[in-house]
N, C-alpha and C. Protein backbone atom coordinates (compact mmCIF):
# COMPACT_ATOMS: atom_id res chain seq x y z
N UNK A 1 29.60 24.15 -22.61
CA UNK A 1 30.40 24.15 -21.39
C UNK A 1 30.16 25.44 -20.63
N UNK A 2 30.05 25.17 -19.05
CA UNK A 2 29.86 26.36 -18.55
C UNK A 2 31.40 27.43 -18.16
N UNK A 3 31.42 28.10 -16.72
CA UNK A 3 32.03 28.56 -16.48
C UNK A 3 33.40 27.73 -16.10
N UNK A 4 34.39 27.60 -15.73
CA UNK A 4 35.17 26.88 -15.59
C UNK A 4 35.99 27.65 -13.78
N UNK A 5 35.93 26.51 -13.26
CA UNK A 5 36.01 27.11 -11.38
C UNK A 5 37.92 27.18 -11.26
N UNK A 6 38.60 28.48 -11.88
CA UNK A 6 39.86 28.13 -11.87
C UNK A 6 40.23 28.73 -10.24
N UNK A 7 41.94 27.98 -9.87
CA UNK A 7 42.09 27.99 -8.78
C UNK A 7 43.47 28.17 -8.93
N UNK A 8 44.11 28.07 -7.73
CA UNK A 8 45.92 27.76 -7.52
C UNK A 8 46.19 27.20 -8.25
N UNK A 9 45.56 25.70 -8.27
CA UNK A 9 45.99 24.36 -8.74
C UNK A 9 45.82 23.73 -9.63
N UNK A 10 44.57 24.80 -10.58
CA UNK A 10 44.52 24.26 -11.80
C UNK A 10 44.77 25.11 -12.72
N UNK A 11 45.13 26.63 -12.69
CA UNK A 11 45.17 27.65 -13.33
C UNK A 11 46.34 27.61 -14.52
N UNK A 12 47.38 27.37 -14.08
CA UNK A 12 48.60 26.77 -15.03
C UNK A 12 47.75 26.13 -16.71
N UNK A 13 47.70 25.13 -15.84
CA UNK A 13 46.89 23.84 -17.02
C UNK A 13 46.21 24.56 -17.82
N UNK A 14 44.84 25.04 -16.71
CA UNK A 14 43.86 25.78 -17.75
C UNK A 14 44.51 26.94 -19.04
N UNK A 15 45.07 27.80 -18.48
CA UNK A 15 46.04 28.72 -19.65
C UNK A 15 46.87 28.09 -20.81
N UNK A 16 47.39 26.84 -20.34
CA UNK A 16 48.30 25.76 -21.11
C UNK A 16 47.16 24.91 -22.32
N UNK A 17 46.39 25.01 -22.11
CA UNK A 17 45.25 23.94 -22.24
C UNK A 17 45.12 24.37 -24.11
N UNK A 18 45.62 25.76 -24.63
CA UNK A 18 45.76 25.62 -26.03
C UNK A 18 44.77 27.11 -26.78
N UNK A 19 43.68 27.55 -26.25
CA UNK A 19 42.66 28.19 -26.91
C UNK A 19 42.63 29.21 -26.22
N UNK A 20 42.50 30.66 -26.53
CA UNK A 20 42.33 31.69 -25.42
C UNK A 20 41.45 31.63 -24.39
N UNK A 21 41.85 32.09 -23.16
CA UNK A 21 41.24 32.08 -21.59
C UNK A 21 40.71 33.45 -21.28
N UNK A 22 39.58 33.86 -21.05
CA UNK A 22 39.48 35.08 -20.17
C UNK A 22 38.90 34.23 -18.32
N UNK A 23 39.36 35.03 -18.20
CA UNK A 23 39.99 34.86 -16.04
C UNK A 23 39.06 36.19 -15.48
N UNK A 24 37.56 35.73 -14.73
CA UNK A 24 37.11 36.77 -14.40
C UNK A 24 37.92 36.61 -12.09
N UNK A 25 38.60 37.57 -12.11
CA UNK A 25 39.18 37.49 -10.98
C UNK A 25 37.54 38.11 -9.71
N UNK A 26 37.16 37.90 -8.86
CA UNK A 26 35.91 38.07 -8.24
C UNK A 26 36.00 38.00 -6.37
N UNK A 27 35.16 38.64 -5.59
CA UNK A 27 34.75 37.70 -4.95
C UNK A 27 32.86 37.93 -4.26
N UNK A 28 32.85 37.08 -3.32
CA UNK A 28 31.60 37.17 -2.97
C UNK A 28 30.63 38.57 -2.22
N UNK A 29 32.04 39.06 -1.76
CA UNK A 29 31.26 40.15 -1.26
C UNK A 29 31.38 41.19 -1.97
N UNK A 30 32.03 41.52 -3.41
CA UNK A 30 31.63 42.79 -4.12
C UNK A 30 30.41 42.61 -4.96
N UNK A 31 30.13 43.86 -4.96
CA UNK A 31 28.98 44.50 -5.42
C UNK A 31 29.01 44.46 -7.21
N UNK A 32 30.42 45.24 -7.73
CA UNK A 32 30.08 45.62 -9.08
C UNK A 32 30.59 43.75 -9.68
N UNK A 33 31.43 42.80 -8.44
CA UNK A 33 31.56 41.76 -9.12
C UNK A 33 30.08 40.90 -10.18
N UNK A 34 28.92 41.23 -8.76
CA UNK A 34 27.54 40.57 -9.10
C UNK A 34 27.24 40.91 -9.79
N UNK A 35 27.66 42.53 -10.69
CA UNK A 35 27.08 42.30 -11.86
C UNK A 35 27.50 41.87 -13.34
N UNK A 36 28.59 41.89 -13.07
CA UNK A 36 29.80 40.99 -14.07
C UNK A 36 29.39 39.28 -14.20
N UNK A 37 29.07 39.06 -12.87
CA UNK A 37 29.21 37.60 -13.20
C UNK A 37 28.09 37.26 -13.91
N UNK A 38 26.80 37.53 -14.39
CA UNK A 38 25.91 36.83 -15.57
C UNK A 38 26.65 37.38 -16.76
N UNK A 39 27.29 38.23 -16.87
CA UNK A 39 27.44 38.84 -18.42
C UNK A 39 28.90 37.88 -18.48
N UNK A 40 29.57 37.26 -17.61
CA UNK A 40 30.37 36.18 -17.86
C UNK A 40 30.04 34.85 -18.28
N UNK A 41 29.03 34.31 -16.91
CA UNK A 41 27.91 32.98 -17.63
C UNK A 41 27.77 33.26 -18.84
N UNK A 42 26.79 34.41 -19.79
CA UNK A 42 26.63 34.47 -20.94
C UNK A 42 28.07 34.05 -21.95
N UNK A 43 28.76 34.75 -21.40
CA UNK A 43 29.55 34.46 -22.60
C UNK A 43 30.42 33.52 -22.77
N UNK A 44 30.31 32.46 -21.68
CA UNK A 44 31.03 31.22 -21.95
C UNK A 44 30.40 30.62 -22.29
N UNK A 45 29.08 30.64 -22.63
CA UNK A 45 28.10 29.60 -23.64
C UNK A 45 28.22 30.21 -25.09
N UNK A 46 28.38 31.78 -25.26
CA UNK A 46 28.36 32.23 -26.34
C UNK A 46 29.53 31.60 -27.18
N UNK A 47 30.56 31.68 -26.22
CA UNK A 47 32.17 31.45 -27.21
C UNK A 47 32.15 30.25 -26.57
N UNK A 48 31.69 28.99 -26.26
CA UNK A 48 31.83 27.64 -25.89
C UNK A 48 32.55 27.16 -26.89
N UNK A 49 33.91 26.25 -26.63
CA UNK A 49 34.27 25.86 -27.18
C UNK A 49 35.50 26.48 -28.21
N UNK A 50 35.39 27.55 -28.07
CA UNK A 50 36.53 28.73 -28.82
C UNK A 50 37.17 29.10 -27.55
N UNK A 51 36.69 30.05 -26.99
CA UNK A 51 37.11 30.44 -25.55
C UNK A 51 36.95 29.84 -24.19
N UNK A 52 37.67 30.05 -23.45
CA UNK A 52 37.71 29.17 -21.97
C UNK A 52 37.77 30.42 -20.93
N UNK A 53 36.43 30.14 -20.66
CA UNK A 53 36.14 31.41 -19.91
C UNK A 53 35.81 31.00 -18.10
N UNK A 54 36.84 31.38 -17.35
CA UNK A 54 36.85 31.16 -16.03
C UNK A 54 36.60 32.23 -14.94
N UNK A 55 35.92 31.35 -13.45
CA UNK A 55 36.18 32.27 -12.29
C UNK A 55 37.08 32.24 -11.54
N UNK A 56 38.01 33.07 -10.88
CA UNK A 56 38.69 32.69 -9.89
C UNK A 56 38.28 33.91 -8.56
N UNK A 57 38.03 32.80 -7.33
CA UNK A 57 37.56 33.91 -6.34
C UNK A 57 39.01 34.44 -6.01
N UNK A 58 39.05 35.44 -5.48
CA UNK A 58 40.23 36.16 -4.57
C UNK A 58 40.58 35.68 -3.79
N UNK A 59 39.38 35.36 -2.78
CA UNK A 59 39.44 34.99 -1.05
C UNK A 59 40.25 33.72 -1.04
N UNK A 60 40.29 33.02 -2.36
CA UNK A 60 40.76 31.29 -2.00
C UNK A 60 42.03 30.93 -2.69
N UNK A 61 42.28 32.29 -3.81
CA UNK A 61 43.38 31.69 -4.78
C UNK A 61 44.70 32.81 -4.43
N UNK A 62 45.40 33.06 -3.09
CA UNK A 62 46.11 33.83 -3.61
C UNK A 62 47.48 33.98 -4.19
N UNK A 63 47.71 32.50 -4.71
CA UNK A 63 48.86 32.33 -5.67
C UNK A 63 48.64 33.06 -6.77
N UNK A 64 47.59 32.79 -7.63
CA UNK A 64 47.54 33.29 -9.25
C UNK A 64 47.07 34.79 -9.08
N UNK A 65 46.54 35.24 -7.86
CA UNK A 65 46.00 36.46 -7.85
C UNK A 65 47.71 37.71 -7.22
N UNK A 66 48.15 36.53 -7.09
CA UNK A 66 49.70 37.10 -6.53
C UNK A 66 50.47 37.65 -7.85
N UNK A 67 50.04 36.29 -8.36
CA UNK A 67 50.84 36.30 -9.98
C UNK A 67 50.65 37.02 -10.89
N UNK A 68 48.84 37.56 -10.86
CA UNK A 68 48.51 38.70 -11.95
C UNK A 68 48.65 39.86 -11.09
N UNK A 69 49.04 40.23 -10.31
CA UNK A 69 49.12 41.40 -9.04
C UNK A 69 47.48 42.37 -9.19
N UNK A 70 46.57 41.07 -9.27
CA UNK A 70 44.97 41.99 -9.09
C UNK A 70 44.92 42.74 -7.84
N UNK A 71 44.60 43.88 -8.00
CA UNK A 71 44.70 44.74 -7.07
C UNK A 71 42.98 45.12 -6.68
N UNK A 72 42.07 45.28 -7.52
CA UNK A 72 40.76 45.88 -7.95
C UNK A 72 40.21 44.28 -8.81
N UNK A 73 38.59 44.48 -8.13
CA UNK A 73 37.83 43.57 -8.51
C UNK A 73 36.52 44.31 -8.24
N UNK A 74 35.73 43.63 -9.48
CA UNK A 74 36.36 42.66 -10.73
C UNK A 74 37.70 42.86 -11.36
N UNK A 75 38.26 42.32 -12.03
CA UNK A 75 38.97 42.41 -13.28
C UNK A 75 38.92 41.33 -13.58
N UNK A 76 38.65 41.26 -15.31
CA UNK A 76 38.30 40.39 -16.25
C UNK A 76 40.29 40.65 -16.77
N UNK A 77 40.77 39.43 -17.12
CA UNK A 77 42.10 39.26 -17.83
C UNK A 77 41.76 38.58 -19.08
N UNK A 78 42.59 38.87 -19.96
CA UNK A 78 41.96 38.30 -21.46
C UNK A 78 43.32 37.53 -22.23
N UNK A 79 43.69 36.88 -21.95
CA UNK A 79 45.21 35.31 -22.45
C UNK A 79 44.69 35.15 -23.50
N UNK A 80 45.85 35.23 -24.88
CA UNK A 80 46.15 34.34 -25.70
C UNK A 80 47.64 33.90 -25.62
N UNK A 81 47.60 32.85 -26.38
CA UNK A 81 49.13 31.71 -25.97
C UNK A 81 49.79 32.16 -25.05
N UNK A 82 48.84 31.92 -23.86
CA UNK A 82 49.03 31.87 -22.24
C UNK A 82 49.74 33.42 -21.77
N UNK A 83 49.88 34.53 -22.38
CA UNK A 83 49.42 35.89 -22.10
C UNK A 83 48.70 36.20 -21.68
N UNK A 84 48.98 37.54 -20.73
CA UNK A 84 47.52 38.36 -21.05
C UNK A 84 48.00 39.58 -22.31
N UNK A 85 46.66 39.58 -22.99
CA UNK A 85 46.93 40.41 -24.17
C UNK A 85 45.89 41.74 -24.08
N UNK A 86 44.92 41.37 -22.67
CA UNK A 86 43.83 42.66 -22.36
C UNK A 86 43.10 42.82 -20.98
N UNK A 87 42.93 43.60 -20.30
CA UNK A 87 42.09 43.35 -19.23
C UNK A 87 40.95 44.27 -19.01
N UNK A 88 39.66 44.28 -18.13
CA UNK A 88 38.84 45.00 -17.90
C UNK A 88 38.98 45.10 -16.57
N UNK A 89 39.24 46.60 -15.54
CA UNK A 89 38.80 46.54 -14.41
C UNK A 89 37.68 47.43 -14.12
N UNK A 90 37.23 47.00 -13.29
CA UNK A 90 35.86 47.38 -12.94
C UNK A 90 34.94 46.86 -13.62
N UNK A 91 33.16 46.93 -13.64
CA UNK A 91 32.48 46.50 -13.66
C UNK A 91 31.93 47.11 -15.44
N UNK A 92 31.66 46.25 -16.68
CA UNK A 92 31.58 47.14 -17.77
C UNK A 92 30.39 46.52 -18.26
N UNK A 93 30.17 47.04 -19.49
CA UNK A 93 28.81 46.48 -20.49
C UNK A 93 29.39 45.42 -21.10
N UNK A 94 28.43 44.50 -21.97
CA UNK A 94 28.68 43.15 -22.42
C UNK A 94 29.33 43.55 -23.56
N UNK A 95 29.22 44.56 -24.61
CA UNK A 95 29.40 45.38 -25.71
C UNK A 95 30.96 44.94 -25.53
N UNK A 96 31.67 45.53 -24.10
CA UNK A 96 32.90 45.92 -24.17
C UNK A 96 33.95 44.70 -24.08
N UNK A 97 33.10 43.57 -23.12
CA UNK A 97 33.97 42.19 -23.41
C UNK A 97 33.75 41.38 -24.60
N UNK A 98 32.61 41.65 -25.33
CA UNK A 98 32.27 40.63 -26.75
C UNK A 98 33.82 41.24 -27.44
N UNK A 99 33.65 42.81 -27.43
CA UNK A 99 34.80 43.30 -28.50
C UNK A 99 36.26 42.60 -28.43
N UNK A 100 36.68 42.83 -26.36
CA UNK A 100 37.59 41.76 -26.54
C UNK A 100 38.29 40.88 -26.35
N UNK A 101 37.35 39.70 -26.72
CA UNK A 101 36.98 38.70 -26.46
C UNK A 101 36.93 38.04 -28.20
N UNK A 102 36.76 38.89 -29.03
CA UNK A 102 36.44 38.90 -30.79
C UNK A 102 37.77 39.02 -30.93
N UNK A 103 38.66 39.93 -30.15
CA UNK A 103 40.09 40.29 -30.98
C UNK A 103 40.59 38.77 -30.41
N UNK A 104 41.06 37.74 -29.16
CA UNK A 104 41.38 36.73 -29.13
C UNK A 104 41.13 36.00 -29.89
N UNK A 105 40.25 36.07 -30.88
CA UNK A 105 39.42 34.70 -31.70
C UNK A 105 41.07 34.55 -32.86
């Protein structure tokens, strides 16, 4: 399974849905987002099926982006039983989300 396109309207569900979520919050015109987003692709194939690893742009969602009060993007949010239990802001190495991304397991 790839990335998962979360939004307003499906974001609830997705968190509800049972298995930990990381929520890469994004949008098109940052810079350090572009480089986050392959080291995200990667790792929703890596943890397929364990983890539910989503995008949500800024520009389109600003209910849930209301709700996590993202201020700075990227930020990666890291949910277990529909928490957040970690976040990354700014733009990091793959090293630093495998680690936690391992503690959700």
């Amino acid at each position: 399974m790839s990335v998962v396109n979360v939004s307003d309207a499906n974001y609830k569900e997705v968190l509800a849905a049972g298995q930990p979520v990381v929520l890469d919050f994004w949008a098109e015109w940052c810079g350090p987002c572009r480089m986050v987003s392959p080291i995200i692709d990667e790792l929703a194939e890596e943890y397929d099926g364990r983890i539910t690893v989503g995008k949500v742009n800024v520009d389109e969602n600003d209910t849930v982006v209301a709700e996590y009060g993202i201020r700075n993007i990227p930020t990666v949010l890291f949910f277990k039983d529909g928490q957040v239990v970690d976040k990354q802001v700014g733009a990091g190495q793959k090293a630093a989300f495998v680690e936690k991304m391992n503690k959700l397991l």
